[in-house]
N, C-alpha and C. Protein backbone atom coordinates (compact mmCIF):
# COMPACT_ATOMS: atom_id res chain seq x y z
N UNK A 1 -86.64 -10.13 12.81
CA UNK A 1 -85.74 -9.32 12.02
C UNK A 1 -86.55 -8.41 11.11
N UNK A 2 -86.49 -6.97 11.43
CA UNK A 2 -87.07 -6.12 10.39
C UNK A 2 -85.89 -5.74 9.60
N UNK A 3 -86.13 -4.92 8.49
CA UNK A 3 -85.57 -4.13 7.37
C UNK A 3 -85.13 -2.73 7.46
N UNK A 4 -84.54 -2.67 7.51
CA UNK A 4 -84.07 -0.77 8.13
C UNK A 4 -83.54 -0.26 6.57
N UNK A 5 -83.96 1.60 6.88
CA UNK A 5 -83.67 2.09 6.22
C UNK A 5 -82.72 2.87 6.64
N UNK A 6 -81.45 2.91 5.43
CA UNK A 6 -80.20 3.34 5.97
C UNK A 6 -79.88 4.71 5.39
N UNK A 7 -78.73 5.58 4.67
CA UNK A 7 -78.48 6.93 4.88
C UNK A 7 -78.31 6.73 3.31
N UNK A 8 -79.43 7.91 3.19
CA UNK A 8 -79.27 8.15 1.28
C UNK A 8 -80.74 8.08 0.95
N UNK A 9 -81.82 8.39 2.03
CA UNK A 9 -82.97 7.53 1.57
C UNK A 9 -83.66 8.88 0.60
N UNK A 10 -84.04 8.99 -0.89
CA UNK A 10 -84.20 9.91 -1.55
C UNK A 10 -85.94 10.30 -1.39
N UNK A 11 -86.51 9.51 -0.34
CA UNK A 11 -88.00 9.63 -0.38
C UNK A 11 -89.01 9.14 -1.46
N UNK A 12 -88.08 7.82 -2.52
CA UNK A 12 -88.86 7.65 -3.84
C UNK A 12 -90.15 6.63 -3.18
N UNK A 13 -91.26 6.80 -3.47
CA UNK A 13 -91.96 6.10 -2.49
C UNK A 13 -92.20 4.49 -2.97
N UNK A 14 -91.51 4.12 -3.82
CA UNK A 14 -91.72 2.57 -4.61
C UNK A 14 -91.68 1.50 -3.50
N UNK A 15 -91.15 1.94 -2.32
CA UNK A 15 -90.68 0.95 -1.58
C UNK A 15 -92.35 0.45 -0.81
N UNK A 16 -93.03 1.78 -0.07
CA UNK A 16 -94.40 2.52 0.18
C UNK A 16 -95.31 1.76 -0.21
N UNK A 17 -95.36 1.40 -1.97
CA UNK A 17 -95.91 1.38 -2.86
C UNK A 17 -96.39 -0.37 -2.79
N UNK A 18 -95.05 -0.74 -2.40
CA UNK A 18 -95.00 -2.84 -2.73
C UNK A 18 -94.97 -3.27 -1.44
N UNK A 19 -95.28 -2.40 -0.39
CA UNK A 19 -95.32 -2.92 1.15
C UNK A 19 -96.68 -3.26 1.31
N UNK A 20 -96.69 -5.08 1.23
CA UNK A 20 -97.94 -5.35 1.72
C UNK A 20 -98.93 -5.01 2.99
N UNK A 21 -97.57 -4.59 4.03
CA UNK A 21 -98.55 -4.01 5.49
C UNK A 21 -98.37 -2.87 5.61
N UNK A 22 -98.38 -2.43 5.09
CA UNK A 22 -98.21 -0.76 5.24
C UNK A 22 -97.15 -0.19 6.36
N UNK A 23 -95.78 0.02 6.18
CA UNK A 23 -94.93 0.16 7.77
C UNK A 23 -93.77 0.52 7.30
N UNK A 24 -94.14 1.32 5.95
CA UNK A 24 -92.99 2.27 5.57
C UNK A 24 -94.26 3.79 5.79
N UNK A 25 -93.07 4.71 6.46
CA UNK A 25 -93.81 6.36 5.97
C UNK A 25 -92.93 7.06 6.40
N UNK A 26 -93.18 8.69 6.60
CA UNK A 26 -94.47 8.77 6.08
C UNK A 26 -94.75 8.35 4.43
N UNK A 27 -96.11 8.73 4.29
CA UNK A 27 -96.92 8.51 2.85
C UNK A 27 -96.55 9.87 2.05
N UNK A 28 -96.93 9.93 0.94
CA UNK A 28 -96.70 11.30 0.26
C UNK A 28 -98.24 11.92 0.88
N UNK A 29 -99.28 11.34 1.13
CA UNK A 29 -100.41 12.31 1.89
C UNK A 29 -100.09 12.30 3.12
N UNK A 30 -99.45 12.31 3.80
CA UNK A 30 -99.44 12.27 5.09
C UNK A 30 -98.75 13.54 5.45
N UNK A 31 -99.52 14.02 6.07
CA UNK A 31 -99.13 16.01 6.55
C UNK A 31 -97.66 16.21 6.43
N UNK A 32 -96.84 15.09 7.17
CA UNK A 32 -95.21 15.10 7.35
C UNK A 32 -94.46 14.95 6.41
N UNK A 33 -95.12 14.19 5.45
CA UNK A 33 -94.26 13.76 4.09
C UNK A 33 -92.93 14.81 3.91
N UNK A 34 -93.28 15.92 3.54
CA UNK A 34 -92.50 17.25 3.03
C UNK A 34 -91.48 17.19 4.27
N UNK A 35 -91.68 17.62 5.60
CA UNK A 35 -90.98 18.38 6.39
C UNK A 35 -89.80 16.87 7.29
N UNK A 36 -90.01 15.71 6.57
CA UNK A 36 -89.24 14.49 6.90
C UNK A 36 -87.65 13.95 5.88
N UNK A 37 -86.83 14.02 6.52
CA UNK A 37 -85.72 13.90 5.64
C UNK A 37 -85.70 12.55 4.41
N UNK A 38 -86.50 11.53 5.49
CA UNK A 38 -86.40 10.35 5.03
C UNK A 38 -87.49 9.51 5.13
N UNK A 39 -87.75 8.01 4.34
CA UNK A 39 -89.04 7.23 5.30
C UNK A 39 -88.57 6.44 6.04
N UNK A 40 -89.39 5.94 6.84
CA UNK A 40 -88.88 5.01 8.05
C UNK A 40 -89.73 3.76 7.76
N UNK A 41 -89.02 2.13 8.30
CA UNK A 41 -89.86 1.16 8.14
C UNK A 41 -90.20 1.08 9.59
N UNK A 42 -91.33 0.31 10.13
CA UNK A 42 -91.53 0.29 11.27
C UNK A 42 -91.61 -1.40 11.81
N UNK A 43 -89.99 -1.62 12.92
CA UNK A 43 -89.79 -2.52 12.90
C UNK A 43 -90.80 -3.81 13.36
N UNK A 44 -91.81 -3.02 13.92
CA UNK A 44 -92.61 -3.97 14.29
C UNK A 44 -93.49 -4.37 14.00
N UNK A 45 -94.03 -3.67 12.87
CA UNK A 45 -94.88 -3.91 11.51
C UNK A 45 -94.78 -4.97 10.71
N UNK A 46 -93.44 -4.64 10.49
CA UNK A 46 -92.63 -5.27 9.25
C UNK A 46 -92.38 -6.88 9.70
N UNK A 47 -93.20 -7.34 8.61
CA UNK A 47 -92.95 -9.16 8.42
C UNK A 47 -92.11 -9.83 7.60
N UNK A 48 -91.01 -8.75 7.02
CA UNK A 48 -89.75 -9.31 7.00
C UNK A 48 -89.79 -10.11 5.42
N UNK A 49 -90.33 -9.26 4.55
CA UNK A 49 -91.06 -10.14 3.53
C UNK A 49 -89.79 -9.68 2.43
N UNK A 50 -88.85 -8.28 2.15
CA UNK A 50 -88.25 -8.02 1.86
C UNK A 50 -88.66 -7.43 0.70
N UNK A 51 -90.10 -7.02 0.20
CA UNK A 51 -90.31 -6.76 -1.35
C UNK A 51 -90.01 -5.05 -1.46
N UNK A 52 -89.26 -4.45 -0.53
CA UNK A 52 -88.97 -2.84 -0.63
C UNK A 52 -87.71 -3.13 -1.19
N UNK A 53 -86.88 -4.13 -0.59
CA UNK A 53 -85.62 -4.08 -1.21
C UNK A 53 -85.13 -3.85 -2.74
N UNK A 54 -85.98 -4.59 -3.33
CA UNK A 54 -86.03 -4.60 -4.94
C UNK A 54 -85.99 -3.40 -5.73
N UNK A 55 -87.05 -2.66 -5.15
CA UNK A 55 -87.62 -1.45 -5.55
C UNK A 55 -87.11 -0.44 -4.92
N UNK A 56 -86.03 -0.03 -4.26
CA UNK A 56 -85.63 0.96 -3.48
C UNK A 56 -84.14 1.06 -4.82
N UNK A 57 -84.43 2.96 -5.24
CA UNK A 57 -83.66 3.34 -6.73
C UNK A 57 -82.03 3.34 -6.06
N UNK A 58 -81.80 3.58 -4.40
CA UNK A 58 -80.77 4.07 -4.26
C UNK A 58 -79.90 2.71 -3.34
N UNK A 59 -80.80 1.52 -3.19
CA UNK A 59 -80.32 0.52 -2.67
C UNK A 59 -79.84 0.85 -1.41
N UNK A 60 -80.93 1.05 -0.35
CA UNK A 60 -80.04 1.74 0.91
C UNK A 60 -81.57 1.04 1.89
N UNK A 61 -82.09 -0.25 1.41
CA UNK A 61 -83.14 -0.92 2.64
C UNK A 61 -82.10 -2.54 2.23
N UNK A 62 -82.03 -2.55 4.36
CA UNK A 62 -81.23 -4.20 4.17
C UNK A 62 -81.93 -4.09 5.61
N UNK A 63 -81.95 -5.83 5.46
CA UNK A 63 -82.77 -6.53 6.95
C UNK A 63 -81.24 -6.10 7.62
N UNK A 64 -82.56 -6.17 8.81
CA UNK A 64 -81.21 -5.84 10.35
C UNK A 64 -80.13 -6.70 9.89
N UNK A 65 -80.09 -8.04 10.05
CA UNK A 65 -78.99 -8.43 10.26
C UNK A 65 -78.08 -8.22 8.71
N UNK A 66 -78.43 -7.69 7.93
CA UNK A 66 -77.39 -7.45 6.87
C UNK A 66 -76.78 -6.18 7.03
N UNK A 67 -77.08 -5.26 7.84
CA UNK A 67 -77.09 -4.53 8.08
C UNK A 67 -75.71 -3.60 7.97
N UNK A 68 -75.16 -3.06 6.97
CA UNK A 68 -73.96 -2.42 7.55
C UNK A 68 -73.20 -2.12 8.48
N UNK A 69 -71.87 -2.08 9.19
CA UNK A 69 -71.52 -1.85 10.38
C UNK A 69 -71.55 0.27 10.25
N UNK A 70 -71.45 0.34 9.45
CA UNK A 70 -71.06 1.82 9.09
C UNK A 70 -72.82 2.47 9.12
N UNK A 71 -73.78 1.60 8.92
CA UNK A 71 -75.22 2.14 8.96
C UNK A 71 -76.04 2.17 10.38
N UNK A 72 -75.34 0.89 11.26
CA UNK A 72 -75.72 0.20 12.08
C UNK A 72 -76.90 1.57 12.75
N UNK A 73 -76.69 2.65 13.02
CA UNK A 73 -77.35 3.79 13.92
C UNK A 73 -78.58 3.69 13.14
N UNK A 74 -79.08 3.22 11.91
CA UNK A 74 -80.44 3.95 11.16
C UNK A 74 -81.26 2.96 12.37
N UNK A 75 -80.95 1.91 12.64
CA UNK A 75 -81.76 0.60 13.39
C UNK A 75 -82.69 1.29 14.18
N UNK A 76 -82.14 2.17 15.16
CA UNK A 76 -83.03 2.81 16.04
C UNK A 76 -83.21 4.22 15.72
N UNK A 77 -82.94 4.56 14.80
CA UNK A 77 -83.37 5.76 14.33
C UNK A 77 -84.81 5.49 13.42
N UNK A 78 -84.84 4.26 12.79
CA UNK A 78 -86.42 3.64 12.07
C UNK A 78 -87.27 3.65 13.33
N UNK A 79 -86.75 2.57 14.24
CA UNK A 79 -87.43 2.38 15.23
C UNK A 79 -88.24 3.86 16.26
N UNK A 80 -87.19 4.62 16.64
CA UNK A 80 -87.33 6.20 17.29
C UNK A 80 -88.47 6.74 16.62
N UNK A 81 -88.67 6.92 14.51
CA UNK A 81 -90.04 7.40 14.49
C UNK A 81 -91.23 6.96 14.90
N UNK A 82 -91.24 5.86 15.15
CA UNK A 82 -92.54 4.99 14.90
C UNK A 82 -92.70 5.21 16.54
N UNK A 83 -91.46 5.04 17.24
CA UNK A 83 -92.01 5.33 18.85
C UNK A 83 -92.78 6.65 19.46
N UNK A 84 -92.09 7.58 18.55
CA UNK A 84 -93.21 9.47 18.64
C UNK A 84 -93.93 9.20 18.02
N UNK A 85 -94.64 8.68 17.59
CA UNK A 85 -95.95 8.68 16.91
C UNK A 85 -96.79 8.29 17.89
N UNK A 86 -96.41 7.56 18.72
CA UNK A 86 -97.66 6.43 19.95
C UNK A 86 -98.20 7.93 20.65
């Protein structure tokens, strides 16, 4: 079970910041930062540890299975960035 990020994400990077494995981005250095609507967690990164939740200002990161029925689409839309990147 990873953590998805759902619709509202304001780009505050706190979440970035307390991710022990690094598998939120992009980063604010990372070339894309600017031209990306949102960050993405990357589900297969992610060990499910939950410490973005806390720290996210707009409350819009929940593990899959909490997942909103009304959000349900971000699931593979997190997943979709991390797959163009390979």
């Amino acid at each position: 079970m990873a953590y998805v990020i759902a619709d509202g994400c304001t780009k505050d990077t706190a979440c970035v910041d307390v991710c022990p494995v690094d598998c939120i981005h992009p980063r604010k250095e990372e070339p894309n930062f600017e031209s990306e609507a949102r960050l993405y967690i990357n589900p297969v990164d992610c060990i499910d540890c939950g410490a973005c939740v806390p720290v996210c200002p707009v409350t819009i990161i929940f593990a899959l299975d909490d997942l909103p029925p009304e959000s349900a689409q971000f699931a593979p839309i997190n997943a979709d960035w991390y797959a163009k990147k390979v």
